[in-house]
Protein backbone atom coordinates (compact mmCIF):
# COMPACT_ATOMS: atom_id res chain seq x y z
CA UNK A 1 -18.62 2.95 -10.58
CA UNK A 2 -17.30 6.47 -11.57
CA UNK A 3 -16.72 6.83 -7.61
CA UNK A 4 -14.80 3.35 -7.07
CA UNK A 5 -12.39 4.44 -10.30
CA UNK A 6 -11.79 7.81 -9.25
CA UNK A 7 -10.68 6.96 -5.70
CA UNK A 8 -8.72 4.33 -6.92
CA UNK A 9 -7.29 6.50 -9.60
CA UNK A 10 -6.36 8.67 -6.27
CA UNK A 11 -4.40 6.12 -4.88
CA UNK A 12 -2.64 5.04 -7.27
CA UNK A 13 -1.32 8.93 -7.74
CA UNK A 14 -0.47 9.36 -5.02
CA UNK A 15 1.57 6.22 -4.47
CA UNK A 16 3.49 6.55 -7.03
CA UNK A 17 5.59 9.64 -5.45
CA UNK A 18 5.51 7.86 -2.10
CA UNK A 19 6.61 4.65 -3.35
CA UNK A 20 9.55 6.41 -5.02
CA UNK A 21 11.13 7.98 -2.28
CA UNK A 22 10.06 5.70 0.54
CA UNK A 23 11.63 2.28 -1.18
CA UNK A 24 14.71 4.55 -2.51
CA UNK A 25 14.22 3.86 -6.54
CA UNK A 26 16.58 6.22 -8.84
CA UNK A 27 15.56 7.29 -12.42
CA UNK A 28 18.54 7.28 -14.21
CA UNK A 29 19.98 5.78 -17.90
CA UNK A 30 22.51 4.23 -16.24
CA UNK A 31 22.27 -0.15 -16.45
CA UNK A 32 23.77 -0.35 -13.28
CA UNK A 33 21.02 1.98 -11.20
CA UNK A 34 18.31 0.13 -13.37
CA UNK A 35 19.24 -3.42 -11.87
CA UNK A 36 19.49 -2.05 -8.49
CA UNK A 37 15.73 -1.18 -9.20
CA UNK A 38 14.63 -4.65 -10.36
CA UNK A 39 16.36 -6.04 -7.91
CA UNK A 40 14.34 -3.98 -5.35
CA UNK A 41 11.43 -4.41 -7.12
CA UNK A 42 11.94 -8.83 -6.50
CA UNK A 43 12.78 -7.62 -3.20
CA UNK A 44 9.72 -5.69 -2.17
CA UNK A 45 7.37 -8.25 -4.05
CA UNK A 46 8.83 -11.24 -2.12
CA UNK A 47 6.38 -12.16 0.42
CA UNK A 48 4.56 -8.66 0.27
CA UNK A 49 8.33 -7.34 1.90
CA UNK A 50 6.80 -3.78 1.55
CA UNK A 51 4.19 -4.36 3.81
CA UNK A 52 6.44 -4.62 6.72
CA UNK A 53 8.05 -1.86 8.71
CA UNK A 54 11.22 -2.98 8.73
CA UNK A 55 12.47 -5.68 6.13
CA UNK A 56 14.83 -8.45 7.40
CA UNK A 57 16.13 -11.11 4.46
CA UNK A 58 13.63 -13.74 4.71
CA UNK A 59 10.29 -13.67 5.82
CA UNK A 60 10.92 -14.61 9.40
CA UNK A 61 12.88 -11.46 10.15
CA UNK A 62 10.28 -9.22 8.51
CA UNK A 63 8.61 -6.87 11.57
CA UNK A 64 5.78 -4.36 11.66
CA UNK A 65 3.60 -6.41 9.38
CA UNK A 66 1.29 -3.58 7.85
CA UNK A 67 2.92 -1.15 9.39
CA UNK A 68 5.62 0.32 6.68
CA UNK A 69 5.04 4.47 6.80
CA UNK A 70 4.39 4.39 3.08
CA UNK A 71 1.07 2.68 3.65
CA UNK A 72 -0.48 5.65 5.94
CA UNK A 73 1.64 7.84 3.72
CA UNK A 74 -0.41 6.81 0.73
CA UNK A 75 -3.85 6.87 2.86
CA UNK A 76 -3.16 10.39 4.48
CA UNK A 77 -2.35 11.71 1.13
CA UNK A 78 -5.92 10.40 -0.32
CA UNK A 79 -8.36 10.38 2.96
CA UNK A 80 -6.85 12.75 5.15
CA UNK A 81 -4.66 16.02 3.78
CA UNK A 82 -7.85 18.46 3.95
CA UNK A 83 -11.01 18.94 5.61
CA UNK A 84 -13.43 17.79 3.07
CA UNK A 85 -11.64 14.65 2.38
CA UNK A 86 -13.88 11.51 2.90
CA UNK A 87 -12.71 9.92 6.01
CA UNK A 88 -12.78 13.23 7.72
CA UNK A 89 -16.03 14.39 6.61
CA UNK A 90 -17.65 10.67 6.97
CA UNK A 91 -16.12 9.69 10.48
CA UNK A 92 -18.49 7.21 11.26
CA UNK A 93 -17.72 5.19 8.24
CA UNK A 94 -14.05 5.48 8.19
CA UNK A 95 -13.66 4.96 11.86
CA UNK A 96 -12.15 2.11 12.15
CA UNK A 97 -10.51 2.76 8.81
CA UNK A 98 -12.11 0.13 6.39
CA UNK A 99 -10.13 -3.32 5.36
CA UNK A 100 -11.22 -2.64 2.27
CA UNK A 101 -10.09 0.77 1.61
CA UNK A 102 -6.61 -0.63 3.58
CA UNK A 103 -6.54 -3.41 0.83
CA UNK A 104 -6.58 -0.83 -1.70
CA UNK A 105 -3.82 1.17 -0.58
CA UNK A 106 -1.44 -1.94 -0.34
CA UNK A 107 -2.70 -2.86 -3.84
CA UNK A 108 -2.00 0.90 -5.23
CA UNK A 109 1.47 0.49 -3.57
CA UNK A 110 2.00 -2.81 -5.20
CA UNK A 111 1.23 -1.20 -8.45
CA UNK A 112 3.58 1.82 -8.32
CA UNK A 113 6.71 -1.26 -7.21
CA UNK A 114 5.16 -2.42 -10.17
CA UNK A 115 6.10 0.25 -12.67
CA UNK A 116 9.59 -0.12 -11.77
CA UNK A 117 10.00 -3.54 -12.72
CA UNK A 118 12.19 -2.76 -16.02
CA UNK A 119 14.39 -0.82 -13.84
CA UNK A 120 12.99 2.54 -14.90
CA UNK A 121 9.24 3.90 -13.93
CA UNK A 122 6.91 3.13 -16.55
CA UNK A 123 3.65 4.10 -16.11
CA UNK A 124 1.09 1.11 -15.49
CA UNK A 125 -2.73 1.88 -15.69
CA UNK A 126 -4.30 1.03 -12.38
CA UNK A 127 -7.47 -1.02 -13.67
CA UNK A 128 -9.64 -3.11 -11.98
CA UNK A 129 -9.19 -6.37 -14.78
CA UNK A 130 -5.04 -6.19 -14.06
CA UNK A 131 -5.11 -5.56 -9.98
CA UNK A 132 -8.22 -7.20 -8.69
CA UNK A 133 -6.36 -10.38 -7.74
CA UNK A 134 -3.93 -8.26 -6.63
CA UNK A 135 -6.08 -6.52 -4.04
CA UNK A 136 -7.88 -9.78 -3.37
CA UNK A 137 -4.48 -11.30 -2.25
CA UNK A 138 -4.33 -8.19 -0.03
CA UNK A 139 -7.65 -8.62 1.34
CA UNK A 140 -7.51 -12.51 2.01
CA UNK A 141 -4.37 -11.68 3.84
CA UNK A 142 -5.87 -9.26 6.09
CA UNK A 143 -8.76 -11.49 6.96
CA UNK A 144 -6.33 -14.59 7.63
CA UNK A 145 -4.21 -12.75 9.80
CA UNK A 146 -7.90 -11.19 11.38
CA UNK A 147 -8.54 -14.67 12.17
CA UNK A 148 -4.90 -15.97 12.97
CA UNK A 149 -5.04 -13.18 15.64
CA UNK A 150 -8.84 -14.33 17.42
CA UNK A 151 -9.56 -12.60 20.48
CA UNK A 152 -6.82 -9.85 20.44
CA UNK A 153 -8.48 -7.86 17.68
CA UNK A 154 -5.08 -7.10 15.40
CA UNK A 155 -6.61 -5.91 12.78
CA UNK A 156 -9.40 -4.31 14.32
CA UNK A 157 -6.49 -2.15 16.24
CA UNK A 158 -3.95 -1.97 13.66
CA UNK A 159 -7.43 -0.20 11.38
CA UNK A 160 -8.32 2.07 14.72
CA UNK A 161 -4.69 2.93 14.62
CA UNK A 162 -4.98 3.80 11.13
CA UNK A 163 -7.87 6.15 11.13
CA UNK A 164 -6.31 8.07 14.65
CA UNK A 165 -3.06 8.47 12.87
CA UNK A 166 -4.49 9.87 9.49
CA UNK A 167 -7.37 11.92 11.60
């Protein structure tokens, strides 16, 4: 338990930064810089838009699906910046990197869009009770598009992929 909340707790930290600069949010007073951030915030939300590498205006011209930088931003910054972090020091379980631990990531993401929603960052406690449907959404996608992709493995690769980039 104190494990699961502490890594978690990680992710969430270290999204927030990423998120930030990645998505292109401002912290300012100003009304007009605030409703550019909600309206980014709808933006990203729609359809999981921040998932994707590059974001068209509907979800048909989304492309890169799982493949926006802040997502192995985020997992580099928790599993990968030094020697003794977990997926370096426990290859064998991280190798390919686990859905799980991807599902997390997206869901710490979706929580730091999150604290922009009122068009100024405001921090939002990362608990389990508020984001576990949240990350199950995430999860339940990867395993539908897992089994949407059969015999070519996406997800399998896109997870390899993942772990090679970070390692």
């Amino acid at each position: 338990m104190a494990r699961s909340t502490h890594i978690r707790g990680q992710f969430k930290t270290k999204a927030r930064p990423i998120v930030a600069t990645a998505f292109g949010f401002e912290m300012s007073a100003d009304k007009g810089v605030q409703a550019k951030n909600r309206l980014l915030v709808g933006e990203l939300k729609q359809d999981s838009a921040f998932i994707f590498r590059v974001r068209g205006s509907s979800l048909d011209e989304h492309t890169g699906l799982y493949t926006n930088p802040a997502i192995q931003q985020v997992i580099n910054e928790v599993l990968f910046k030094n020697k003794s972090d977990d997926a370096i020091k426990w290859r064998k379980y991280y190798n390919p990197f686990p859905r799980v631990a991807f599902a997390l990531a997206l869901t710490a993401i979706e929580c730091a869009i999150d604290e922009w929603s009122s068009g100024s960052r405001e921090m939002i406690v990362f608990k389990e009770d508020d984001y576990s449907g949240v990350f199950g959404s995430h999860l339940a996608s990867l395993n539908e598009f897992s089994q949407a992709a059969g015999d070519l493995d996406l997800v399998k690769k896109l997870l390899e992929q993942v772990y090679n980039t970070g390692w």
